[in-house]
Protein backbone atom coordinates (compact mmCIF):
# COMPACT_ATOMS: atom_id res chain seq x y z
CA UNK A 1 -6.44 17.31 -3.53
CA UNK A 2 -3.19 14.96 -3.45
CA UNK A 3 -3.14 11.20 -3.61
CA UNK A 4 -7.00 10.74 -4.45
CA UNK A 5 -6.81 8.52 -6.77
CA UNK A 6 -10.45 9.16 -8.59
CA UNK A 7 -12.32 7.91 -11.11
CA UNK A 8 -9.74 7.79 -14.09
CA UNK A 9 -6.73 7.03 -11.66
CA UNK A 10 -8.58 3.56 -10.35
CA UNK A 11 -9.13 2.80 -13.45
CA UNK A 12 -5.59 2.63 -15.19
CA UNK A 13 -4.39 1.32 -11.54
CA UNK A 14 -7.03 -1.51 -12.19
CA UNK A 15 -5.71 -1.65 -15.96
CA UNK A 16 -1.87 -1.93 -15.13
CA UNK A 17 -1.97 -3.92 -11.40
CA UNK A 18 -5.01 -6.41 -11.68
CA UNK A 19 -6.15 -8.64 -8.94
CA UNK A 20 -4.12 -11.37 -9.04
CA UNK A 21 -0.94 -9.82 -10.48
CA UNK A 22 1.84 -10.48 -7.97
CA UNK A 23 5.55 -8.48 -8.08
CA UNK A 24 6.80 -11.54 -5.53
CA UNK A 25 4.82 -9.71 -2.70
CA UNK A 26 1.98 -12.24 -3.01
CA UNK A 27 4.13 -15.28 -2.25
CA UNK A 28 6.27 -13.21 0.03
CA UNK A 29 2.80 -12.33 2.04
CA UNK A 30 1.32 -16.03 1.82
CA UNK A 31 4.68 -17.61 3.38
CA UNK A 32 4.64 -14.41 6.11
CA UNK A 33 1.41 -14.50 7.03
CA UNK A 34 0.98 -18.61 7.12
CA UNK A 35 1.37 -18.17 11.38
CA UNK A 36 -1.24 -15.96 12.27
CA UNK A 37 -3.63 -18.54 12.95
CA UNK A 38 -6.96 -17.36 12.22
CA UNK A 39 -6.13 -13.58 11.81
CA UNK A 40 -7.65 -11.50 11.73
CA UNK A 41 -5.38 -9.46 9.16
CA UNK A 42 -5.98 -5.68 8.43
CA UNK A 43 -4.86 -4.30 5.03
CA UNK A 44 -5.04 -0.48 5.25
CA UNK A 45 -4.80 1.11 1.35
CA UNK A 46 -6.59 -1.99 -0.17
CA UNK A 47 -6.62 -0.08 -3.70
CA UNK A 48 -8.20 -2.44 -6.05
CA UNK A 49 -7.85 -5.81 -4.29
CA UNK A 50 -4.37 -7.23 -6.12
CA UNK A 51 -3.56 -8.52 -2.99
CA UNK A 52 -6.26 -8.57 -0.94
CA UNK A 53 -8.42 -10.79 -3.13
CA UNK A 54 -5.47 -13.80 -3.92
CA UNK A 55 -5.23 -13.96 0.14
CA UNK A 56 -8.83 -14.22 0.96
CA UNK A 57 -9.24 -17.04 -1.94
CA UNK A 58 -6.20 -18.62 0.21
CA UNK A 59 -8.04 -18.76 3.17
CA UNK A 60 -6.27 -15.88 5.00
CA UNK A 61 -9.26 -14.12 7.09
CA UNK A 62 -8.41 -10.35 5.85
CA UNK A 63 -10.11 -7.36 5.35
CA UNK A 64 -9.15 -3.97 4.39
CA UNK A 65 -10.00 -0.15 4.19
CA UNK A 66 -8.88 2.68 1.47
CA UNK A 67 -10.22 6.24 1.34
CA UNK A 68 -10.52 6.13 -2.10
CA UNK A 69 -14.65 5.04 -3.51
CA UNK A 70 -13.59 4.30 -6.59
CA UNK A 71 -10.65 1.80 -5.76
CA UNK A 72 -13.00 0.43 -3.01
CA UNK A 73 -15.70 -0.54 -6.13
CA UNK A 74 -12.94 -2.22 -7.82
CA UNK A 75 -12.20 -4.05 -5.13
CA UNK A 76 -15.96 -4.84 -4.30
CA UNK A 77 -16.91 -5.93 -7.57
CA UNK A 78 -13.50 -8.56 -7.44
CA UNK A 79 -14.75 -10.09 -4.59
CA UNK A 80 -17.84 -10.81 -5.63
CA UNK A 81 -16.63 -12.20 -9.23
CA UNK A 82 -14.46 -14.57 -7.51
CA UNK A 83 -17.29 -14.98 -4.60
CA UNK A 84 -15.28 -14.37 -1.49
CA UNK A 85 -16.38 -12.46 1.36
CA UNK A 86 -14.94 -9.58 3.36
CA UNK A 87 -15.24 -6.65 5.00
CA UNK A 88 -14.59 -3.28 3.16
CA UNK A 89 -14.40 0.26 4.59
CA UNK A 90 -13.76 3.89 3.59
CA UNK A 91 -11.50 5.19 6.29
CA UNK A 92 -7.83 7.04 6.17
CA UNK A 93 -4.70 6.07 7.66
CA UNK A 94 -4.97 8.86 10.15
CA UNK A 95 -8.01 8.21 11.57
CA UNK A 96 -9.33 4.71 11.07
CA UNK A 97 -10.73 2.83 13.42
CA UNK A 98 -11.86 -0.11 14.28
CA UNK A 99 -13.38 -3.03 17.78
CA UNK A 100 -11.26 -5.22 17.81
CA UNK A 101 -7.54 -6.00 17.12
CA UNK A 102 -5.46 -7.94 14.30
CA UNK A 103 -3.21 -10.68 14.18
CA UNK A 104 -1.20 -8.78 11.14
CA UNK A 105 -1.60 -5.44 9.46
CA UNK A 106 0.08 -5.33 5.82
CA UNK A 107 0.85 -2.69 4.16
CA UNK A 108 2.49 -3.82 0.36
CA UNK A 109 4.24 -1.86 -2.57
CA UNK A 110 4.94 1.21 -0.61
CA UNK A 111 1.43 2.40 0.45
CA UNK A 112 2.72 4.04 3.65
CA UNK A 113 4.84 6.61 1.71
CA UNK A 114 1.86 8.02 0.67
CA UNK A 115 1.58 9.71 4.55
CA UNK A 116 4.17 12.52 3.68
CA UNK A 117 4.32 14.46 6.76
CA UNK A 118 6.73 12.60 9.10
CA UNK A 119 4.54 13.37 12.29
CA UNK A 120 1.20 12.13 10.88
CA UNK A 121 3.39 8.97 9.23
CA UNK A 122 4.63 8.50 12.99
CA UNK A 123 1.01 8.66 14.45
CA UNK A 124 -0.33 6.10 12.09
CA UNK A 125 2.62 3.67 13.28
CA UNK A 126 1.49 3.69 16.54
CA UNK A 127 -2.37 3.42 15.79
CA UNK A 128 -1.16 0.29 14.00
CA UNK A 129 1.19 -0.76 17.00
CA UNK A 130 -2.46 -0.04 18.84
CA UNK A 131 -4.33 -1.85 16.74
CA UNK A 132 -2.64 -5.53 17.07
CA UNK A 133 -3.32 -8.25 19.42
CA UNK A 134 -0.20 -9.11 21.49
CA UNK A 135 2.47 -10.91 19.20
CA UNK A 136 0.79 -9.54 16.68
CA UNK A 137 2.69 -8.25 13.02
CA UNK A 138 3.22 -5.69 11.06
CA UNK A 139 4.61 -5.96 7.40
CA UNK A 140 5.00 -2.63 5.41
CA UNK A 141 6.89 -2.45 2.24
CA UNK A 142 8.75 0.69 0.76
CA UNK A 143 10.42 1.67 -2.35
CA UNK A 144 14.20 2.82 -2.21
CA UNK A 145 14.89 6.67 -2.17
CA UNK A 146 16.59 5.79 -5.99
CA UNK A 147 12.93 5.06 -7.02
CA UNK A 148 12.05 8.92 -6.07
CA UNK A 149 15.27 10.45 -8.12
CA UNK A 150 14.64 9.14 -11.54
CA UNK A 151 13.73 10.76 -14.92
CA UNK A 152 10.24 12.59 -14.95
CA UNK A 153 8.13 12.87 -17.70
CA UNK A 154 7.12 9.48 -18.72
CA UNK A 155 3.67 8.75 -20.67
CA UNK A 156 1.84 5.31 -20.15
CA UNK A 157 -0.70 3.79 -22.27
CA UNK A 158 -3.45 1.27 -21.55
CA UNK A 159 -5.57 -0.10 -24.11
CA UNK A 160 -9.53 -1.54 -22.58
CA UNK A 161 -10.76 -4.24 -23.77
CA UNK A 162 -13.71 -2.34 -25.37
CA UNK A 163 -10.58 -0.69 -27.35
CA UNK A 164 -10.62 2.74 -25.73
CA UNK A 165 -7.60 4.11 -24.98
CA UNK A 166 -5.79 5.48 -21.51
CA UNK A 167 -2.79 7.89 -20.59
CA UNK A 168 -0.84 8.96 -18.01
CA UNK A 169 1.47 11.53 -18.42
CA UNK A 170 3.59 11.91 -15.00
CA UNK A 171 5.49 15.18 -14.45
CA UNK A 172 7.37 15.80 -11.52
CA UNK A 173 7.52 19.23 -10.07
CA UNK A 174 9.04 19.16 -6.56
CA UNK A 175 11.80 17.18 -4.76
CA UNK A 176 11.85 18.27 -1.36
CA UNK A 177 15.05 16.86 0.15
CA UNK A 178 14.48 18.64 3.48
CA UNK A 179 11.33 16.79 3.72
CA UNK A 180 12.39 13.78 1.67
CA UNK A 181 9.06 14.58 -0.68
CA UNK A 182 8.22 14.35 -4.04
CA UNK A 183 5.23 15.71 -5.82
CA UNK A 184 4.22 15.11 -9.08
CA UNK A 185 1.22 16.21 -11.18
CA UNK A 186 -0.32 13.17 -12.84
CA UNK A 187 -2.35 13.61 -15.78
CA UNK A 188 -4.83 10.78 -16.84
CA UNK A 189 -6.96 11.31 -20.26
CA UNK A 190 -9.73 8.81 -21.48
CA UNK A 191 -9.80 8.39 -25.51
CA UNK A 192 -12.10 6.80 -28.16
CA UNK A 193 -11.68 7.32 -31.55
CA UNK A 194 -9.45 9.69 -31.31
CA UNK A 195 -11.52 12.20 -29.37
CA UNK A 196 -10.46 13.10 -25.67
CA UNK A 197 -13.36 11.79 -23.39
CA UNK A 198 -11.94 12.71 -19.89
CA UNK A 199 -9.20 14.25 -18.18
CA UNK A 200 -8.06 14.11 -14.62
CA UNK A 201 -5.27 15.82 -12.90
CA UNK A 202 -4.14 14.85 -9.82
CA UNK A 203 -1.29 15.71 -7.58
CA UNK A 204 0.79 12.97 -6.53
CA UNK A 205 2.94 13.25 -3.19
CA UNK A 206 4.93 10.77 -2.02
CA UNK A 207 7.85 10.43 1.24
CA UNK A 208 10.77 8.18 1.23
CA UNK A 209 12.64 6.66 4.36
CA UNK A 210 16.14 5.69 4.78
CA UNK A 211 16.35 2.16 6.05
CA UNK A 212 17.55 3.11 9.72
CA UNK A 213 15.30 6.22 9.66
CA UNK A 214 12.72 3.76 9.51
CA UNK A 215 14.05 1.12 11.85
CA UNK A 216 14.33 3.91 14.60
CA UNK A 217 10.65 4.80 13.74
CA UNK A 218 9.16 1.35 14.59
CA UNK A 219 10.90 1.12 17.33
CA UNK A 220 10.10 4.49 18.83
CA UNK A 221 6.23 3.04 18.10
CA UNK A 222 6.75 0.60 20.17
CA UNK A 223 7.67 -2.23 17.50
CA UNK A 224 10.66 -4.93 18.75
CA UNK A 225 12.07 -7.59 16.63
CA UNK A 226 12.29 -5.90 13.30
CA UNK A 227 13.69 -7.74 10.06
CA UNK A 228 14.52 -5.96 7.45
CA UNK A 229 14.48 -7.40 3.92
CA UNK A 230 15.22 -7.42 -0.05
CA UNK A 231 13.41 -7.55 -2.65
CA UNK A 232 10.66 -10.13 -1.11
CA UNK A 233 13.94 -12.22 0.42
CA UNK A 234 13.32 -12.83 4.51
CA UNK A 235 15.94 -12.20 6.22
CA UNK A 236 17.86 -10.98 3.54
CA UNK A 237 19.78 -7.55 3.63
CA UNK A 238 18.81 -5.09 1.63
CA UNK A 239 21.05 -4.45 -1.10
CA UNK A 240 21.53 -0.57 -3.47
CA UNK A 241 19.88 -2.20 -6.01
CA UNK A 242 16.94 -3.82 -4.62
CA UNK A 243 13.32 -2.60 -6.07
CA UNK A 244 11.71 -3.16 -2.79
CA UNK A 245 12.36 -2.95 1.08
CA UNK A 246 10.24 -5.22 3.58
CA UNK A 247 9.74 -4.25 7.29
CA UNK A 248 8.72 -6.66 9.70
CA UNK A 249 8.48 -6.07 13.14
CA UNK A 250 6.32 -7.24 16.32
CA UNK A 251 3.89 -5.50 19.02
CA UNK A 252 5.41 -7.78 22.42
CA UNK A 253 2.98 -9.25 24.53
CA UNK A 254 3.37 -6.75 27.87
CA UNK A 255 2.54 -7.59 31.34
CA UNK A 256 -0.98 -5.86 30.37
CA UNK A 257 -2.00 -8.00 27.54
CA UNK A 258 -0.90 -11.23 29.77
CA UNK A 259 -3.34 -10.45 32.25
């Protein structure tokens, strides 16, 4: 199964990005977002919360969905530590749905590449397009293609604070340059005392855009007034070097929705 992200997966996600921790995307979000009025805000791939959970302590009205159970209890159990209240779902990008509209959907630290086949990644842009009010915006960040091309093979650790230890051992197996894909086989192992508790493998696929293969994507959705930006910068070109790419763009208000 690719991109499940089960029960040893959420964990070292929740281990290495914990609520809270921000890679400029949380300020970046706060200052976007600070003109939707009262939302609400959709945040599709929720994971554990890391950015979820800082906005709804903020006072942004958002809620979210992932199809992952196990990131969605991470999440869960953050909100009700820090006692804020939302509403959680487990639903895909492909087919979720919902009654009403949003004032934003976001879409941080390159979720979206996780839809590899270009048709499907198409269809979900326009369910989002579908899925705003009038005026209403979309923010989706992705990595650069450099991110995809570098050396494979790296092993993580994570130490719990009960002492046990975590790994990750990522191996890439595939570039797909037709496709612009990447797979990888990601190999997560649970120790104590030496002794191997658990092991998970999971197969990792991933897509990456070029900048105007994207642009031309939005607007073929239906999005108008995109900005493109830099490393968390509005307004800001991106450059060859940056870490991150934001897209911003806008569902108009059409002679439909003015009625």
């Amino acid at each position: 199964m690719l991109n499940r992200y089960g029960k040893l997966a959420s964990w070292v996600y929740d281990l290495d990005k914990p609520v809270g921790r921000s890679f400029g995307d949380q300020e970046y979000y706060r200052q976007r977002l600070q003109h939707c009025g009262d939302g609400p805000i959709l945040e599709p791939a929720v994971g554990n919360g890391r950015l979820l959970v800082p906005l709804l302590e903020a006072g942004f009205a958002v809620e979210g969905f992932d199809p992952s159970t196990e990131m969605l209890e991470y999440c869960q159990d953050e909100c009700r530590k820090r006692s804020v209240i939302t509403t959680l779902t487990r639903q895909t990008f492909e087919a979720f749905t919902y009654d009403k509209r949003f004032a934003a959907i976001i879409i941080p630290a390159g979720s979206f590449q996780l839809v590899t086949d270009v048709t499907s990644a198409n269809a979900v842009l326009r369910r989002f397009y579908e899925y705003l009010l009038p005026n209403g915006k979309l923010i989706i960040d992705l990595d650069p293609i450099g991110s995809f091309l570098g050396s494979s093979g790296a092993i993580r650790t994570w130490t719990t604070d009960g002492g046990d230890l975590l790994t990750l051992t990522d191996h890439r197996v595939e570039t797909n340059y037709v496709a612009q894909t990447t797979l990888s086989h990601l190999r997560y192992e649970h120790w104590q005392g030496g002794k191997l508790l658990a092991t998970e493998l999971d197969l990792f696929k991933l897509r990456w855009w070029g900048v105007n293969e994207f642009l031309l994507a939005l607007h073929a959705a239906g999005f108008t007034d995109v900005v493109v930006s830099g490393n968390y910068q509005h307004g800001q070109a991106p450059q060859k070097d940056d870490e991150i790419i934001s897209f911003e763009a806008l569902r108009p208000a059409d002679s439909a929705d003015a009625k």
